[in-house]
N, C-alpha and C. Protein backbone atom coordinates (compact mmCIF):
# COMPACT_ATOMS: atom_id res chain seq x y z
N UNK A 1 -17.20 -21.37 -6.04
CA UNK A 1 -15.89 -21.22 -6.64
C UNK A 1 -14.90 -22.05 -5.82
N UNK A 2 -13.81 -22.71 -6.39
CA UNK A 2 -13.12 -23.64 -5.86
C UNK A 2 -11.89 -22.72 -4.77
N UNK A 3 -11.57 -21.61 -5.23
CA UNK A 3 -10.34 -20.99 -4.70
C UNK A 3 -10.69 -19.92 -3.51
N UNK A 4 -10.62 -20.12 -2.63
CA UNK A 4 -10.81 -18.96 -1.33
C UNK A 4 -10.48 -17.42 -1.78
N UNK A 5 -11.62 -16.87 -2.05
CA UNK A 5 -11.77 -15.58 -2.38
C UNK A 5 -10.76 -14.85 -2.13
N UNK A 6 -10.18 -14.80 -0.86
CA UNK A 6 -9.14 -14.15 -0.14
C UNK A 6 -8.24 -14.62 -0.32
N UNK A 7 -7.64 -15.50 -1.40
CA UNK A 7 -6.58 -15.91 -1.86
C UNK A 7 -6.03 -15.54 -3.18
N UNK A 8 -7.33 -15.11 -4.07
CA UNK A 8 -6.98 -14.59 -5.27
C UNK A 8 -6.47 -13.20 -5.37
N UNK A 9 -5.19 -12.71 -6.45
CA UNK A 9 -4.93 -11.25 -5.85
C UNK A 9 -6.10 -10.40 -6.10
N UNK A 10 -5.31 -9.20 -5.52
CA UNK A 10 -6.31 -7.87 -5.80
C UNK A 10 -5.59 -7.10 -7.08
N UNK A 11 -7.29 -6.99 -7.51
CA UNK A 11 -7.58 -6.20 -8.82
C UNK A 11 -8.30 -4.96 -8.39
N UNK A 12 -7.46 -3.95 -9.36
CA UNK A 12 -8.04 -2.55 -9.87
C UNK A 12 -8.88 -2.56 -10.29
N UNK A 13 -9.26 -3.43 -11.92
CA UNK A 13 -10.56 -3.70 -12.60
C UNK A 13 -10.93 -4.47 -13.19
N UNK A 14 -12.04 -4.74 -12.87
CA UNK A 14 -12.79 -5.99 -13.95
C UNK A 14 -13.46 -5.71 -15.31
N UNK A 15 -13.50 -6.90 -16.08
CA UNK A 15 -13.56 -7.07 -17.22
C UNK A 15 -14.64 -8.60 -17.66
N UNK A 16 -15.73 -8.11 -17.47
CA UNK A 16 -16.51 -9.32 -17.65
C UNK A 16 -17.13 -9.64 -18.75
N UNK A 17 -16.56 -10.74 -19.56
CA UNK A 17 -16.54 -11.10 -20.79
C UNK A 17 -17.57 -12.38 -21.41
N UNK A 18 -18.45 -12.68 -19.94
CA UNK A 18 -19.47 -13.58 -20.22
C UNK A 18 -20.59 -13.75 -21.33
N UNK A 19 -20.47 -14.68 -22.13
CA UNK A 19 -21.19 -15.14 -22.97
C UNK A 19 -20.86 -14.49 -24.09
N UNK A 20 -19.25 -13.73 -24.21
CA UNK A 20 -18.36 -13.30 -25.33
C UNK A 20 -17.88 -14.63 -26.16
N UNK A 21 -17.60 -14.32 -27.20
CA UNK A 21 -16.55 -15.57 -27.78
C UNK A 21 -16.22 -14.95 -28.91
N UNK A 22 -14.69 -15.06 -29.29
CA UNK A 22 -13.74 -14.95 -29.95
C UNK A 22 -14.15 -14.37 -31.42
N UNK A 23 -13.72 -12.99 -31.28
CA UNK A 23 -12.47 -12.77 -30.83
C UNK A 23 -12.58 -11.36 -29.96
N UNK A 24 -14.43 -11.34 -28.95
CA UNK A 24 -14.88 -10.21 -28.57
C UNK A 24 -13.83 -9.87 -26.99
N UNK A 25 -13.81 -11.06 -26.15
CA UNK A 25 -12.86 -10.69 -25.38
C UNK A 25 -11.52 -10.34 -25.41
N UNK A 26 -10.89 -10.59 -26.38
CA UNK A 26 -9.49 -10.30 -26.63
C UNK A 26 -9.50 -8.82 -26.68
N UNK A 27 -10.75 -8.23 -28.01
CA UNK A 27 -10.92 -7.06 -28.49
C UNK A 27 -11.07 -6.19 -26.79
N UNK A 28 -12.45 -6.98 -26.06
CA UNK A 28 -12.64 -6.02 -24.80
C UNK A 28 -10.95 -5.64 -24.16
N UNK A 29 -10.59 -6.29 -23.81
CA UNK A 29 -9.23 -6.33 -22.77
C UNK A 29 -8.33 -5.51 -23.78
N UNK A 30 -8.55 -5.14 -24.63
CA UNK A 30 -7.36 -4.68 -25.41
C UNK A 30 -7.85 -2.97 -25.39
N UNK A 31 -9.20 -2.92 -24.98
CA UNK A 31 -9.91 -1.58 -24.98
C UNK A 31 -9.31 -1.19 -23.18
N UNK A 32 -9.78 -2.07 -22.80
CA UNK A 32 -9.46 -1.82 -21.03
C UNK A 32 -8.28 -1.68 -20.30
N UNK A 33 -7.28 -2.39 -21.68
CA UNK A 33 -5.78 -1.92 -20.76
C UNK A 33 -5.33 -0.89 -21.57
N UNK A 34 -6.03 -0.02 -22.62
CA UNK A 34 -5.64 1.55 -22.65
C UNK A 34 -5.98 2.35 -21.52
N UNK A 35 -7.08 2.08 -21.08
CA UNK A 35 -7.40 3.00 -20.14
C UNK A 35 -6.84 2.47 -18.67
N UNK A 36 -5.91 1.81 -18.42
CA UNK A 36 -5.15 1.62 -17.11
C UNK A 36 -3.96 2.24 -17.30
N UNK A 37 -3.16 2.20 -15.73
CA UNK A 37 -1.90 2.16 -15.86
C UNK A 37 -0.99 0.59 -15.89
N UNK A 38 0.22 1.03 -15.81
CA UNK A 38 1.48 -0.03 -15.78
C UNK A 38 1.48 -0.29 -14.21
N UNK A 39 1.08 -1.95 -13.97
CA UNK A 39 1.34 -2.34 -12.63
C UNK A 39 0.15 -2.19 -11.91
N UNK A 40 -1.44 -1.77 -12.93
CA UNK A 40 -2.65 -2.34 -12.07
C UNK A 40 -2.69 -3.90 -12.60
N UNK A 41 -3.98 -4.27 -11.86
CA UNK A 41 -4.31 -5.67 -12.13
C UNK A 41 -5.36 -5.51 -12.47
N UNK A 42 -6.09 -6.33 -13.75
CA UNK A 42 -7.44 -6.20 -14.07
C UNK A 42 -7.44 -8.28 -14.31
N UNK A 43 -8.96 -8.23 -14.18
CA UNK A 43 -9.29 -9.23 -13.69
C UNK A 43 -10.78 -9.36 -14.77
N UNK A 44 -10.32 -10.71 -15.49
CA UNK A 44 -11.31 -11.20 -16.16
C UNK A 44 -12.23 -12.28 -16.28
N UNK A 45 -13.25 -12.07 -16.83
CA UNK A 45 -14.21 -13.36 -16.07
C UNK A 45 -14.80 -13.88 -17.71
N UNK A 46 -14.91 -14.68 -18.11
CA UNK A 46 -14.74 -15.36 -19.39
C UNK A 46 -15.13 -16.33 -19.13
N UNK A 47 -16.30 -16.54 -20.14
CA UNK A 47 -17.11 -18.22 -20.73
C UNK A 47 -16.60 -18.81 -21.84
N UNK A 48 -15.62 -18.01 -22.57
CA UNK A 48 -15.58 -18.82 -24.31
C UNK A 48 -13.94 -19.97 -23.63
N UNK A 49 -13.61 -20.86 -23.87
CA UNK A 49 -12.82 -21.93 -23.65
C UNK A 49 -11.65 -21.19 -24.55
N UNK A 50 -11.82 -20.32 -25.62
CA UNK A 50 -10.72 -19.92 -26.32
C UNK A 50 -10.15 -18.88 -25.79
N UNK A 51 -10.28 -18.65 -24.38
CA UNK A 51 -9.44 -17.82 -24.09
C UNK A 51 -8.22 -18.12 -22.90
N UNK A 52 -8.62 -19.61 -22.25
CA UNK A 52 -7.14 -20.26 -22.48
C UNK A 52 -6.26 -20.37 -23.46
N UNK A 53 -6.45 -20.18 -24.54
CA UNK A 53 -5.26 -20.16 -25.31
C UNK A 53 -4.96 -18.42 -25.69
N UNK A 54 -5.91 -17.62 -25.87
CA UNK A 54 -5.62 -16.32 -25.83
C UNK A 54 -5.02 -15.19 -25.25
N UNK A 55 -6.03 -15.56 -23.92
CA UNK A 55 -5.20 -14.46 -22.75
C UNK A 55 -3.71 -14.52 -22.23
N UNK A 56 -2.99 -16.10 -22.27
CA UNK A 56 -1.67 -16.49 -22.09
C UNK A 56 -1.05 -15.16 -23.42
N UNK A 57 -1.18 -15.55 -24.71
CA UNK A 57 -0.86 -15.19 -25.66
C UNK A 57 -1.18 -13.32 -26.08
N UNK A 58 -2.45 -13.11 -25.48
CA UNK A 58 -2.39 -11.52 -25.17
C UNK A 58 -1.35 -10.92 -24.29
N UNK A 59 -1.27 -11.75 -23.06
CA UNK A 59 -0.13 -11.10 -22.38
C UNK A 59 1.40 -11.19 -22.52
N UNK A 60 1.49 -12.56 -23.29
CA UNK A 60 3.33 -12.29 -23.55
C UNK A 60 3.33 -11.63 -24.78
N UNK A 61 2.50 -11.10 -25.98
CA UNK A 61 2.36 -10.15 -26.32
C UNK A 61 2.89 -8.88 -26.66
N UNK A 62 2.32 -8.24 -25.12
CA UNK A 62 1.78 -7.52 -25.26
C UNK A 62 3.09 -6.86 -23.60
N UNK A 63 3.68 -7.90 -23.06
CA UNK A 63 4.06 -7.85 -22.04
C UNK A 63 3.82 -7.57 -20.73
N UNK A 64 2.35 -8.31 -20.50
CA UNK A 64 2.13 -8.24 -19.26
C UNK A 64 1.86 -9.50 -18.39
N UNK A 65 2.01 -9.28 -17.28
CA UNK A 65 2.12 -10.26 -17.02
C UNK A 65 0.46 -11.55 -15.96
N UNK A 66 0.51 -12.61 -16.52
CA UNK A 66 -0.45 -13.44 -16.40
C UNK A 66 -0.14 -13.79 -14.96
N UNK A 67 -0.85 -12.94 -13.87
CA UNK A 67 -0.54 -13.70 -12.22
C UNK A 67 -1.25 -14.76 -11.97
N UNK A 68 -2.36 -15.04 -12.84
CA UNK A 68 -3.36 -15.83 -12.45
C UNK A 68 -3.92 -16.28 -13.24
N UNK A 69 -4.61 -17.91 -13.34
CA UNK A 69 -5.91 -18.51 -14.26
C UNK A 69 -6.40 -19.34 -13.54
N UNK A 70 -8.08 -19.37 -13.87
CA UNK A 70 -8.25 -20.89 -13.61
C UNK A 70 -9.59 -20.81 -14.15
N UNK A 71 -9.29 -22.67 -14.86
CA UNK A 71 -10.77 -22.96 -15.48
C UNK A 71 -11.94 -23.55 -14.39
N UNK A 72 -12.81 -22.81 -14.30
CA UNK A 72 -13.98 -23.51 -13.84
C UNK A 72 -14.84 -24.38 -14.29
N UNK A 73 -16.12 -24.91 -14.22
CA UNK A 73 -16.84 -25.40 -14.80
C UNK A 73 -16.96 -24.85 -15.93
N UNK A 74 -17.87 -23.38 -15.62
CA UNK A 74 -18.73 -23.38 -17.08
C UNK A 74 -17.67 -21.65 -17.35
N UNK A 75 -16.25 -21.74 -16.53
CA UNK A 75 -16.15 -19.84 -16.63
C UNK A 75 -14.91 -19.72 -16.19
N UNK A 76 -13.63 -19.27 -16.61
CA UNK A 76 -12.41 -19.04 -16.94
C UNK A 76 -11.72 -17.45 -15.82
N UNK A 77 -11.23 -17.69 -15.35
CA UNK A 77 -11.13 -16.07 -14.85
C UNK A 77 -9.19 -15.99 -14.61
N UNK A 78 -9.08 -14.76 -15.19
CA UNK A 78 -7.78 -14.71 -15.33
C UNK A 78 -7.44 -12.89 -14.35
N UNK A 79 -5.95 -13.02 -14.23
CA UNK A 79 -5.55 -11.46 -13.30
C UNK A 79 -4.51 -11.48 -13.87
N UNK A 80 -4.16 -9.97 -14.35
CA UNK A 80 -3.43 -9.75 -15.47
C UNK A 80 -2.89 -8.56 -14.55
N UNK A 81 -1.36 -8.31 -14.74
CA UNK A 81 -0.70 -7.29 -13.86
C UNK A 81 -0.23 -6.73 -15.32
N UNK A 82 -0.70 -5.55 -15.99
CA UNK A 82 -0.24 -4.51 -16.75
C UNK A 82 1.40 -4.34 -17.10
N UNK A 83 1.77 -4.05 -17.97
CA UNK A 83 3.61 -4.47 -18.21
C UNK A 83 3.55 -2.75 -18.36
């Protein structure tokens, strides 16, 4: 991974959405931030490319806020702070 582990924030929970594609991760994350509170961080790990354009768009939404992205090679991982 390109980013020093210990640089990415800390997450409450993960959400691993590998070898999902559209529109199953949107659906997962939309199941997973009922069951949080306001002001955890959940943290997603995503192969489908359509969720650069999604997860931006789930969270202004939905009002939460996007602390984090980045595309990897083959895998997308985003940290989402709950509104």
């Amino acid at each position: 991974m390109a980013e020093n582990m210990e640089s990415l924030p800390a997450h409450d929970e993960l959400l691993d959405t590998t070898g999902l594609y559209c529109p199953e991760p949107i659906m997962m994350m939309h199941g997973k931030v009922r069951d949080m509170q306001p002001g955890q961080v959940l943290k997603v790990v995503a192969t489908d490319p359509a969720t650069t354009r999604d997860v931006p768009k789930f969270c202004q939404f939905l009002g939460h806020d996007l602390l984090y992205q980045q595309a990897l090679a083959n895998e997308y991982l985003y940290f989402i702070r709950l509104g």
